[in-house]
PDB file of N, CA and C in Angstrom:
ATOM      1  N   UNK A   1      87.326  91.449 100.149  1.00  0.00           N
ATOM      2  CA  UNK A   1      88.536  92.095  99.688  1.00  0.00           C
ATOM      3  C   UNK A   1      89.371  91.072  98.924  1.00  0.00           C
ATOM      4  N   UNK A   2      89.424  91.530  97.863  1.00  0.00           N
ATOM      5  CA  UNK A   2      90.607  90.475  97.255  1.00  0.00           C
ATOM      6  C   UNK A   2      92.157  90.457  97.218  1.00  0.00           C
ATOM      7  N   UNK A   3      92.594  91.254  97.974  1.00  0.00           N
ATOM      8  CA  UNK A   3      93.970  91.345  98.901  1.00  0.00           C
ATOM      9  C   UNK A   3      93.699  90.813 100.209  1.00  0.00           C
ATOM     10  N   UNK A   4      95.252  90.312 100.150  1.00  0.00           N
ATOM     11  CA  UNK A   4      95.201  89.304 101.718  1.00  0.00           C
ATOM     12  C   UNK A   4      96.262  89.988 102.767  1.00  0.00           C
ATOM     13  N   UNK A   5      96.070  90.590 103.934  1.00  0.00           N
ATOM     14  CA  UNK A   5      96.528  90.908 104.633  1.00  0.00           C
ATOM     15  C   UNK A   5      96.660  90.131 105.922  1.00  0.00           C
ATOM     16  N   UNK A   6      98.759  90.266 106.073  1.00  0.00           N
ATOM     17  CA  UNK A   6      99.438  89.559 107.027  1.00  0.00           C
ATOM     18  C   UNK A   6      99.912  90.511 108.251  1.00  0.00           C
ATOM     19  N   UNK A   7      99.612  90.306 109.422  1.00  0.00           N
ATOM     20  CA  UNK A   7     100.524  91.309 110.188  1.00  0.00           C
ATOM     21  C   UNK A   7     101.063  90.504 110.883  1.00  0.00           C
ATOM     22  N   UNK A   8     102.549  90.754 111.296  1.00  0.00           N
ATOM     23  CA  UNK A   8     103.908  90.019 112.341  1.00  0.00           C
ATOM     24  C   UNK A   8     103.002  89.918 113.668  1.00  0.00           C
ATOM     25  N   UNK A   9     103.721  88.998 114.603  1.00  0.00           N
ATOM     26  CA  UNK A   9     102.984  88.737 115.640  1.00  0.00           C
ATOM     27  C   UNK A   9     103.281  90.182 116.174  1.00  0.00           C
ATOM     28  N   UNK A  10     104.121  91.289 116.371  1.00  0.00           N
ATOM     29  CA  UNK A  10     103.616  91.939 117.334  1.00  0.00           C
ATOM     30  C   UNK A  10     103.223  93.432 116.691  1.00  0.00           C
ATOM     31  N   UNK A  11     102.551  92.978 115.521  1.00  0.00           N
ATOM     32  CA  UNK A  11     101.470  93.814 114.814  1.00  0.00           C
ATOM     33  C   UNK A  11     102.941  95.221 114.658  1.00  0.00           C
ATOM     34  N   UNK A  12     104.199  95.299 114.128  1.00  0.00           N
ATOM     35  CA  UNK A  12     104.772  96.294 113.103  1.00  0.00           C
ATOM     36  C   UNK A  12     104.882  95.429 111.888  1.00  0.00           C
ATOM     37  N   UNK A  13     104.515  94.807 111.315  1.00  0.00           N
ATOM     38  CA  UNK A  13     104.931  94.450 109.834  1.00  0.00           C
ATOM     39  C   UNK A  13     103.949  94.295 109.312  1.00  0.00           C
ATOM     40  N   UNK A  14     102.952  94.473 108.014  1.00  0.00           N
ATOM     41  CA  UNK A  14     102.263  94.454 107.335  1.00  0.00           C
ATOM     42  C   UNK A  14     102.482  94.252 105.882  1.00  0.00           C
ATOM     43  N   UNK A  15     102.048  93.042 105.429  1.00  0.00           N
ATOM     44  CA  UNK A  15     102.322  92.346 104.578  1.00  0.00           C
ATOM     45  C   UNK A  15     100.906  92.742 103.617  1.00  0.00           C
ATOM     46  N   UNK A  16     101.013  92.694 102.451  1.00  0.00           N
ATOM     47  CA  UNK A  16      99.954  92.819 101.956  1.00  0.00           C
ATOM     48  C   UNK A  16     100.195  91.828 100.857  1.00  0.00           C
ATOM     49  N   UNK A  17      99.229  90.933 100.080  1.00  0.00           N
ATOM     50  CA  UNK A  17      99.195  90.039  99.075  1.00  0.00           C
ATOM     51  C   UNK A  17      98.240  90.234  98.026  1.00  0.00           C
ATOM     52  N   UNK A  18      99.019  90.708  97.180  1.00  0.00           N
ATOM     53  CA  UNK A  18      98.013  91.286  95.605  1.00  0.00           C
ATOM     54  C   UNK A  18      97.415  90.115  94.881  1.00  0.00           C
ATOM     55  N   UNK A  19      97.101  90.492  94.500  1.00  0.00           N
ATOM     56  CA  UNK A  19      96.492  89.083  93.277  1.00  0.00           C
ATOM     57  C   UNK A  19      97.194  89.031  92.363  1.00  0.00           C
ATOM     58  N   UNK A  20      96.832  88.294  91.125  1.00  0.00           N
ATOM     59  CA  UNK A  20      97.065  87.523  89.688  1.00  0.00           C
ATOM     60  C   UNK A  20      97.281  89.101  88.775  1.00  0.00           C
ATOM     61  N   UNK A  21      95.942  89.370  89.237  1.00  0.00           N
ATOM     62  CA  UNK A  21      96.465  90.977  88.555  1.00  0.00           C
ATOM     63  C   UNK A  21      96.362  92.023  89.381  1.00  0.00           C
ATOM     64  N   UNK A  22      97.259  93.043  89.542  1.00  0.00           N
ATOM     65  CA  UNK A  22      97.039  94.444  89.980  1.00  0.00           C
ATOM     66  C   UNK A  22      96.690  95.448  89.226  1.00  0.00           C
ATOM     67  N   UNK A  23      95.643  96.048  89.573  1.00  0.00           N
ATOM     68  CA  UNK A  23      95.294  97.113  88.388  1.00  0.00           C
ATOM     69  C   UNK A  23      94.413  98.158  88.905  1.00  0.00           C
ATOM     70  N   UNK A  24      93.687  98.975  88.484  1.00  0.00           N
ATOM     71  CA  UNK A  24      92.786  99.878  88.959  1.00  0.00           C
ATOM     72  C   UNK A  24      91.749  99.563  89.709  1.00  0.00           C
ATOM     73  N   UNK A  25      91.597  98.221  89.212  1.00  0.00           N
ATOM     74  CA  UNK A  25      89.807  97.537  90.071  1.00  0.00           C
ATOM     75  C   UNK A  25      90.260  97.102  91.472  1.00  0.00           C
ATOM     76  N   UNK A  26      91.507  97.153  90.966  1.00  0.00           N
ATOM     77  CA  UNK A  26      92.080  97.229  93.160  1.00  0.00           C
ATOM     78  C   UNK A  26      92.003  98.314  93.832  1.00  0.00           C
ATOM     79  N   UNK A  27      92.045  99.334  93.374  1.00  0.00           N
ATOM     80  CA  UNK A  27      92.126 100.827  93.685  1.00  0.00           C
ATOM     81  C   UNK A  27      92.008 100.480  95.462  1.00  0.00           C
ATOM     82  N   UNK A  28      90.216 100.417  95.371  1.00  0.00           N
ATOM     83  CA  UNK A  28      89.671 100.740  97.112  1.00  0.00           C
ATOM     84  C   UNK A  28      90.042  99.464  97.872  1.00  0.00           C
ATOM     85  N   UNK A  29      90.311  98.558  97.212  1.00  0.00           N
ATOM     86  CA  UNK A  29      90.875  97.057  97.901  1.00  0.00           C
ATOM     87  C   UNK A  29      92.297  97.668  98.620  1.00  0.00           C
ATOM     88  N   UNK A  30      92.769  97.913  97.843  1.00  0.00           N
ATOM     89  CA  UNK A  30      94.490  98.623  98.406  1.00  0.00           C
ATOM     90  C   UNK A  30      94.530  99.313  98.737  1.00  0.00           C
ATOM     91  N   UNK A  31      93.647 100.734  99.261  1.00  0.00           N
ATOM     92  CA  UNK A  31      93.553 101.742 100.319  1.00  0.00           C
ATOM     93  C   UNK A  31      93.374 100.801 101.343  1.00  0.00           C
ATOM     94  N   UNK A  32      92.256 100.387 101.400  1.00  0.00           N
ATOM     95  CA  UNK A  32      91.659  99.421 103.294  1.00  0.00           C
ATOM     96  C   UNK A  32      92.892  98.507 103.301  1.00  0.00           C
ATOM     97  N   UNK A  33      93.471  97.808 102.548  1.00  0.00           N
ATOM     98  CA  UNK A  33      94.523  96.894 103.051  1.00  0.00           C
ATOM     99  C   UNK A  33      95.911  97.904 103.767  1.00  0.00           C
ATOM    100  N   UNK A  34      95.933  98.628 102.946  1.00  0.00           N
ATOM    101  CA  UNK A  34      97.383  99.277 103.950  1.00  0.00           C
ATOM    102  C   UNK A  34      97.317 100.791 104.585  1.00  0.00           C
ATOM    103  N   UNK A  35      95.559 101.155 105.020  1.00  0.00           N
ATOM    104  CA  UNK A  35      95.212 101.988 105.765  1.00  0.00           C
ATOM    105  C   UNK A  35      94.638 101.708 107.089  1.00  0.00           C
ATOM    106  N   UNK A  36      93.701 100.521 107.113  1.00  0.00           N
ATOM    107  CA  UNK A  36      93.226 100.555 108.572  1.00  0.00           C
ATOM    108  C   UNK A  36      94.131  99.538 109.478  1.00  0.00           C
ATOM    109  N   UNK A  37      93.567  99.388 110.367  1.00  0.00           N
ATOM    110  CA  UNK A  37      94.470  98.810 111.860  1.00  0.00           C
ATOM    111  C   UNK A  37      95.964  98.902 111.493  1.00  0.00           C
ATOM    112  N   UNK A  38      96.202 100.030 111.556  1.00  0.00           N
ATOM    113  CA  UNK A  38      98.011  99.677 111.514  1.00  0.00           C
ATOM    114  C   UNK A  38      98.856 101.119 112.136  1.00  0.00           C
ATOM    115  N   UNK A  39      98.468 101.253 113.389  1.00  0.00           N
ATOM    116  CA  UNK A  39      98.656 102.416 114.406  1.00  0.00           C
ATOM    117  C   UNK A  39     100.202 101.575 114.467  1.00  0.00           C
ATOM    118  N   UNK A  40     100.631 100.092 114.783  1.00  0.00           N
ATOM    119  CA  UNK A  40     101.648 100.143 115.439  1.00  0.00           C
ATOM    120  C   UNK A  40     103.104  99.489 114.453  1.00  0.00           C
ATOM    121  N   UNK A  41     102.314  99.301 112.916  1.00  0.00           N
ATOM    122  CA  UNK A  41     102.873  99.557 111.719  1.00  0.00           C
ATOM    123  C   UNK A  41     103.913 100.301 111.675  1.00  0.00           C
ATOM    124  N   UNK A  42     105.415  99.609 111.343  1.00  0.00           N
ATOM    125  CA  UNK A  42     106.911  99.998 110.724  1.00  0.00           C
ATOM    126  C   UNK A  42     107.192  99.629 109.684  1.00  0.00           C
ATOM    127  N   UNK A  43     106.781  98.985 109.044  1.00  0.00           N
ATOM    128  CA  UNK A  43     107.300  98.165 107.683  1.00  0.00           C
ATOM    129  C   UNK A  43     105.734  97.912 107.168  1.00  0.00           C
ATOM    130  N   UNK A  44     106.029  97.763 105.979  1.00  0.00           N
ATOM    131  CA  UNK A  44     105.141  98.029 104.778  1.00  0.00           C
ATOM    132  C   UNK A  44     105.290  96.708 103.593  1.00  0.00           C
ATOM    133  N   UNK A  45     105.047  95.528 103.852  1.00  0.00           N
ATOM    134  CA  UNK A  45     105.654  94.696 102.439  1.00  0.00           C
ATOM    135  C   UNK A  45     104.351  94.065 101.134  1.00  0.00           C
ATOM    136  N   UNK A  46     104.818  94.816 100.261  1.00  0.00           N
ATOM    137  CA  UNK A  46     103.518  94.106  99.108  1.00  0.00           C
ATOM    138  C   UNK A  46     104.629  92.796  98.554  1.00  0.00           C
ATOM    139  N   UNK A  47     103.237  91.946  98.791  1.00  0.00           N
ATOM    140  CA  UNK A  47     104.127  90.018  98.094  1.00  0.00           C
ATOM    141  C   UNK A  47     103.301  90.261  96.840  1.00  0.00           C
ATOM    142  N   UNK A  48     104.145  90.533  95.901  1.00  0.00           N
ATOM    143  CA  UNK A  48     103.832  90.385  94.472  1.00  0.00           C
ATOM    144  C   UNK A  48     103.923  88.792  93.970  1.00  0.00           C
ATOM    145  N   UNK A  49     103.921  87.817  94.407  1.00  0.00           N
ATOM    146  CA  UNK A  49     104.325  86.411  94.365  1.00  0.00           C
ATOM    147  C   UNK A  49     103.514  85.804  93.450  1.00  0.00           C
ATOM    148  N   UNK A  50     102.421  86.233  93.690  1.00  0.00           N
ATOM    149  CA  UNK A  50     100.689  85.908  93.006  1.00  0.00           C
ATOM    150  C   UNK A  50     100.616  86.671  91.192  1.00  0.00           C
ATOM    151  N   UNK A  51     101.526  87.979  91.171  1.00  0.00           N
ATOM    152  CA  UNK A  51     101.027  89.107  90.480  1.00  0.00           C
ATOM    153  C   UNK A  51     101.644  88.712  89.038  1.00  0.00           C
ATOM    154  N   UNK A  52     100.807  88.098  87.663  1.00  0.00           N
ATOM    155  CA  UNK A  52     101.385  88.203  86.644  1.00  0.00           C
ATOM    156  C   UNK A  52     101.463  89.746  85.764  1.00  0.00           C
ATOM    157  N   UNK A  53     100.363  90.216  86.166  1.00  0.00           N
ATOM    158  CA  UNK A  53     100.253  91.582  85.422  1.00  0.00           C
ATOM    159  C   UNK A  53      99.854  92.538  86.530  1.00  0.00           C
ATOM    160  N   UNK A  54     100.572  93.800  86.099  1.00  0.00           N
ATOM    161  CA  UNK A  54     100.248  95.101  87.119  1.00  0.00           C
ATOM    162  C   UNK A  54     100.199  96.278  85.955  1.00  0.00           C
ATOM    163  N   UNK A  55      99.390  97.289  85.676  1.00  0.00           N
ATOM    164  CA  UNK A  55      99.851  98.762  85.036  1.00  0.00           C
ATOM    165  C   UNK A  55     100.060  99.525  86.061  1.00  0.00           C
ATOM    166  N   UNK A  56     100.090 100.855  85.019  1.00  0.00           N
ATOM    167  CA  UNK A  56     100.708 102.152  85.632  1.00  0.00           C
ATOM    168  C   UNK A  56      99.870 102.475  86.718  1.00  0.00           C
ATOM    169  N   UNK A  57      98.061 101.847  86.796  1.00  0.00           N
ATOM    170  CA  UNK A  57      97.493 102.768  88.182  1.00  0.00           C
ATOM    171  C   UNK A  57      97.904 102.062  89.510  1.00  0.00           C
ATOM    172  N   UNK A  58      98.509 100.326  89.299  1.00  0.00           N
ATOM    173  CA  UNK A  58      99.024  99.538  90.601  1.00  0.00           C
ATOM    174  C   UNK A  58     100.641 100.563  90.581  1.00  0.00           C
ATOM    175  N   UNK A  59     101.043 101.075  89.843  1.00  0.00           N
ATOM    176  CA  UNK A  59     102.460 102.229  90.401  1.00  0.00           C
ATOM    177  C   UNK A  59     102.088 102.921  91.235  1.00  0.00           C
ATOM    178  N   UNK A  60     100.926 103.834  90.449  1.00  0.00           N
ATOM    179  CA  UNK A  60     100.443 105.027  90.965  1.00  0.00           C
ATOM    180  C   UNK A  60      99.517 104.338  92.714  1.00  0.00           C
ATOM    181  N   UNK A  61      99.409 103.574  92.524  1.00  0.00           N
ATOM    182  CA  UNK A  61      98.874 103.643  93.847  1.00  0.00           C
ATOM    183  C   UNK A  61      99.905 103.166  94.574  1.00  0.00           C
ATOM    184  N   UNK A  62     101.253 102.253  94.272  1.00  0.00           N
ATOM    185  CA  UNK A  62     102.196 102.158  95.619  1.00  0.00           C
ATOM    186  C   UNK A  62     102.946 103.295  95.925  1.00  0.00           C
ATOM    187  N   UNK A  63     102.973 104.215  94.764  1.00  0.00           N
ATOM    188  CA  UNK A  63     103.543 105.651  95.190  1.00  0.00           C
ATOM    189  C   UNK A  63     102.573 106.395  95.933  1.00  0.00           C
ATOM    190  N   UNK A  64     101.155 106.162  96.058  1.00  0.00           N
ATOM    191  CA  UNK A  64     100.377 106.992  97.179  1.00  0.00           C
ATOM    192  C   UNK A  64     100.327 106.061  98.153  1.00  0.00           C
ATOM    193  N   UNK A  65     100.438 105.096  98.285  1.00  0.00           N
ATOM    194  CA  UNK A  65     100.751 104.284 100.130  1.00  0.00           C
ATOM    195  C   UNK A  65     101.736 104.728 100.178  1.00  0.00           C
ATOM    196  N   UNK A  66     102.742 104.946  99.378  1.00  0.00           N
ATOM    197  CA  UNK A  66     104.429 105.275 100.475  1.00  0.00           C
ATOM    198  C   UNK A  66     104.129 106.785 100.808  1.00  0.00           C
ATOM    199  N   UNK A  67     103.565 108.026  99.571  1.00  0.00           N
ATOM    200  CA  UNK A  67     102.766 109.137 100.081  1.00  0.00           C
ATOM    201  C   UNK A  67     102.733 109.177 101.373  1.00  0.00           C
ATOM    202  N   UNK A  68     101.252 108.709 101.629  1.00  0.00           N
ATOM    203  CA  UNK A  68     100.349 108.515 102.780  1.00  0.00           C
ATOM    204  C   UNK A  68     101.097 107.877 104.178  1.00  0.00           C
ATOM    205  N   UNK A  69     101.628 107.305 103.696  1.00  0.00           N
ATOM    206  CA  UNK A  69     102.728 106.744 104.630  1.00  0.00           C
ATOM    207  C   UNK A  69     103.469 107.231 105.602  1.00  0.00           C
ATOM    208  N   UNK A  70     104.434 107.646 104.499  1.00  0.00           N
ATOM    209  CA  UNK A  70     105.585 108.475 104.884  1.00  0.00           C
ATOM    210  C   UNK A  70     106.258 108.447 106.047  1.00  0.00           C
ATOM    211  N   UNK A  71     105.301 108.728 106.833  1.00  0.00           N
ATOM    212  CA  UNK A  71     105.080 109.586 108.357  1.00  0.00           C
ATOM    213  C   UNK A  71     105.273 108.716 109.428  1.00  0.00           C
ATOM    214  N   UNK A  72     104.901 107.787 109.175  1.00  0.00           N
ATOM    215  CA  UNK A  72     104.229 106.641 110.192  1.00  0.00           C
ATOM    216  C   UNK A  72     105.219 105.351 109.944  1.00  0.00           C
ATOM    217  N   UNK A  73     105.530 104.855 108.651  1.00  0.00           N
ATOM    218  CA  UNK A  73     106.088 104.023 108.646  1.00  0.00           C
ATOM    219  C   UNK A  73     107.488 104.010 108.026  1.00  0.00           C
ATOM    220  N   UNK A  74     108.714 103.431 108.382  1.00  0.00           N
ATOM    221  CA  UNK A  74     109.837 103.685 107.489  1.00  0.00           C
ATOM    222  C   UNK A  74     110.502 102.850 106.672  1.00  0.00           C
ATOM    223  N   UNK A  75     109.630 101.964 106.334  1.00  0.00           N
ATOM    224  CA  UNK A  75     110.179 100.672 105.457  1.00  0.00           C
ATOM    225  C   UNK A  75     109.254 100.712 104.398  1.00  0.00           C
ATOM    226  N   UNK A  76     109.266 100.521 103.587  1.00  0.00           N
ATOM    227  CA  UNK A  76     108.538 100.154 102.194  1.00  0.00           C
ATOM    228  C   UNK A  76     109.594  98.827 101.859  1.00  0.00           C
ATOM    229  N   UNK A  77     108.453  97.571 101.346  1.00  0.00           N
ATOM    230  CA  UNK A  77     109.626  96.643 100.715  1.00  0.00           C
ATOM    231  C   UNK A  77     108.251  95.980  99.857  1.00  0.00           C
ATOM    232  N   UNK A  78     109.161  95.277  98.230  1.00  0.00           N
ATOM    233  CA  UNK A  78     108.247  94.899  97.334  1.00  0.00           C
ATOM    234  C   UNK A  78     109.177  93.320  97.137  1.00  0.00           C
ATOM    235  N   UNK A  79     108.423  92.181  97.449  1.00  0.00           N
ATOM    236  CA  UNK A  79     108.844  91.121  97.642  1.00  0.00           C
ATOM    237  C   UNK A  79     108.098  89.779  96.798  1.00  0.00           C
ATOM    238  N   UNK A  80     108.843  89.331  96.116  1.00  0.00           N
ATOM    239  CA  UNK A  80     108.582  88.007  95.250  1.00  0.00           C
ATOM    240  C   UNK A  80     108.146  88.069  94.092  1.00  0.00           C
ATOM    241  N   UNK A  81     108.572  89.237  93.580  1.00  0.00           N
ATOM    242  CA  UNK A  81     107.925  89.724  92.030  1.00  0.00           C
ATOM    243  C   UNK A  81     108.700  88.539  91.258  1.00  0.00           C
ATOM    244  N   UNK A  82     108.098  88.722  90.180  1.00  0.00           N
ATOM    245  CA  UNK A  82     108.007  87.192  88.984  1.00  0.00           C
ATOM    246  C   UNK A  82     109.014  88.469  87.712  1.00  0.00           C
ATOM    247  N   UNK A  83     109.450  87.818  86.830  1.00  0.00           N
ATOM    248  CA  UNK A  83     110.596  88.540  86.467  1.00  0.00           C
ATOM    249  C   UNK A  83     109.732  89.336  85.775  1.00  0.00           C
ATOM    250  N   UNK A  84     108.459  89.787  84.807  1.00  0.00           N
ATOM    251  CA  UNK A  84     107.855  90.542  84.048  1.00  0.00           C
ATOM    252  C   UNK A  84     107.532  91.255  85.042  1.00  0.00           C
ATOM    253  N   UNK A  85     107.032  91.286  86.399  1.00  0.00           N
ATOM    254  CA  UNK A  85     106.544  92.521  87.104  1.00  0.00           C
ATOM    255  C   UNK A  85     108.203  93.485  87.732  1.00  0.00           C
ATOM    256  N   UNK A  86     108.871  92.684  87.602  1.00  0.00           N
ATOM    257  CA  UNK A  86     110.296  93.517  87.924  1.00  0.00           C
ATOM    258  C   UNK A  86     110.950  94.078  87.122  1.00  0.00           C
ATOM    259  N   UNK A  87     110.347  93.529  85.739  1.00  0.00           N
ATOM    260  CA  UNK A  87     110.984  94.725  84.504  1.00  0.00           C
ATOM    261  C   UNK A  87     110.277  95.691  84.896  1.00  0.00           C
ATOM    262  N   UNK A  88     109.059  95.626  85.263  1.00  0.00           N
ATOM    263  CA  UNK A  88     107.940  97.022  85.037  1.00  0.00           C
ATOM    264  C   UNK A  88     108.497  97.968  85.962  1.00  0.00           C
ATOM    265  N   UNK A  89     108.329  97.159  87.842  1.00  0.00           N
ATOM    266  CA  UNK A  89     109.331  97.775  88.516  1.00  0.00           C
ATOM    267  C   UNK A  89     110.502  98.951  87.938  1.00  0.00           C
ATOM    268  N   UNK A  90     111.184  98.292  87.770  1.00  0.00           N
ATOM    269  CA  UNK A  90     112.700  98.504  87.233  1.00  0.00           C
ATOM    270  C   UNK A  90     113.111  99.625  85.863  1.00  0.00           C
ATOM    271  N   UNK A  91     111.874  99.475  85.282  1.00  0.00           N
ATOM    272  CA  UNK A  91     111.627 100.369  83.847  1.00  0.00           C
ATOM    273  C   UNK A  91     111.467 101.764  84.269  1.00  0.00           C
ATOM    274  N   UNK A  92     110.009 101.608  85.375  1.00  0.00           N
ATOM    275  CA  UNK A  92     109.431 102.455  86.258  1.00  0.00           C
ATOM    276  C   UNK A  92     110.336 103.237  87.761  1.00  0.00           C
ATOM    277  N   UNK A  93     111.773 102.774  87.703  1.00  0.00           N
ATOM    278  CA  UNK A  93     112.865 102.839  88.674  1.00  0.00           C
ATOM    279  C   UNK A  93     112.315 103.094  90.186  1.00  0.00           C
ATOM    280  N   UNK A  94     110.832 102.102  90.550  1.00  0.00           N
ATOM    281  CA  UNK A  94     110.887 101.458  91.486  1.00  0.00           C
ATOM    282  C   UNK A  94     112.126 101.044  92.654  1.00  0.00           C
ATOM    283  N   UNK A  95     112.626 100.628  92.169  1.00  0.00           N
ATOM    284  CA  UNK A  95     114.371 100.493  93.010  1.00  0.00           C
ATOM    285  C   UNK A  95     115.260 101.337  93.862  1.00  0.00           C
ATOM    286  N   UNK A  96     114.154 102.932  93.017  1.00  0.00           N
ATOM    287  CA  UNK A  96     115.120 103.868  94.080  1.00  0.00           C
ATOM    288  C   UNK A  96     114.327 104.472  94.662  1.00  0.00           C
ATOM    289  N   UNK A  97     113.218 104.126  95.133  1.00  0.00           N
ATOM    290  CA  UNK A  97     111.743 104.486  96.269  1.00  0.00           C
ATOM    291  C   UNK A  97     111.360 102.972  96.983  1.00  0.00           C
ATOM    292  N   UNK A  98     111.795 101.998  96.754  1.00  0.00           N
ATOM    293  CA  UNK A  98     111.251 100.937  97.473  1.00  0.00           C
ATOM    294  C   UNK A  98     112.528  99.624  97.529  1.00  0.00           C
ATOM    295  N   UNK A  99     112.932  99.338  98.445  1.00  0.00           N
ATOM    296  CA  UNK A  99     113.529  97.900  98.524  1.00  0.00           C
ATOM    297  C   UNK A  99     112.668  96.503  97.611  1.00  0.00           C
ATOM    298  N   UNK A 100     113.270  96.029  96.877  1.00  0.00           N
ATOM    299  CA  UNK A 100     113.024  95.000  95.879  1.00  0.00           C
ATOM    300  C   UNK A 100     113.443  93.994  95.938  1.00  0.00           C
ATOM    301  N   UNK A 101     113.094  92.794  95.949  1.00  0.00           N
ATOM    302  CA  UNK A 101     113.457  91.315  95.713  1.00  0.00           C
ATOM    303  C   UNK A 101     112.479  90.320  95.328  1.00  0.00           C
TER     304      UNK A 101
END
């Protein structure tokens, strides 16, 4: 998997770490990262820290984890974006479906 997944010691926080690029060839990488083991999952954080480039299908897929989500978890947060992935964010008004920094 070329996403890196973090969980808090008492397994509610789930961190997920994208790569250099986010894009479609992540598709099934980013289902298994923020679908399995996470029964006791509250918070949701993608570290964009890594991410110089993302398109529209890395949107379209954080709008189907928060989807899929929904239910189960009540935090969505998008953390350490580099200033070109926060225009995209921000263009894309990201800001008013997900906590940003």
């Amino acid at each position: 998997m070329s996403l890196e997944r973090k969980f808090s010691a008492d397994k509610k926080q789930l961190t997920v770490v994208a790569d250099e690029v986010f894009d479609f060839g992540k598709v099934q990488d980013f289902r298994v990262a923020f679908s399995t083991d996470i029964e006791d999952v509250e918070e949701v954080t993608i570290d964009l820290h890594k991410t110089a480039y993302m398109d529209s299908s890395a949107l379209g897929m954080l709008l189907n984890m928060q989807k899929l989500l929904s239910g189960k978890v009540s935090t969505f947060k998008i953390t350490n974006t580099r200033p070109q992935v926060l225009k995209i964010l921000q263009i894309a008004r990201f800001d008013k479906k997900f906590e940003i920094s």
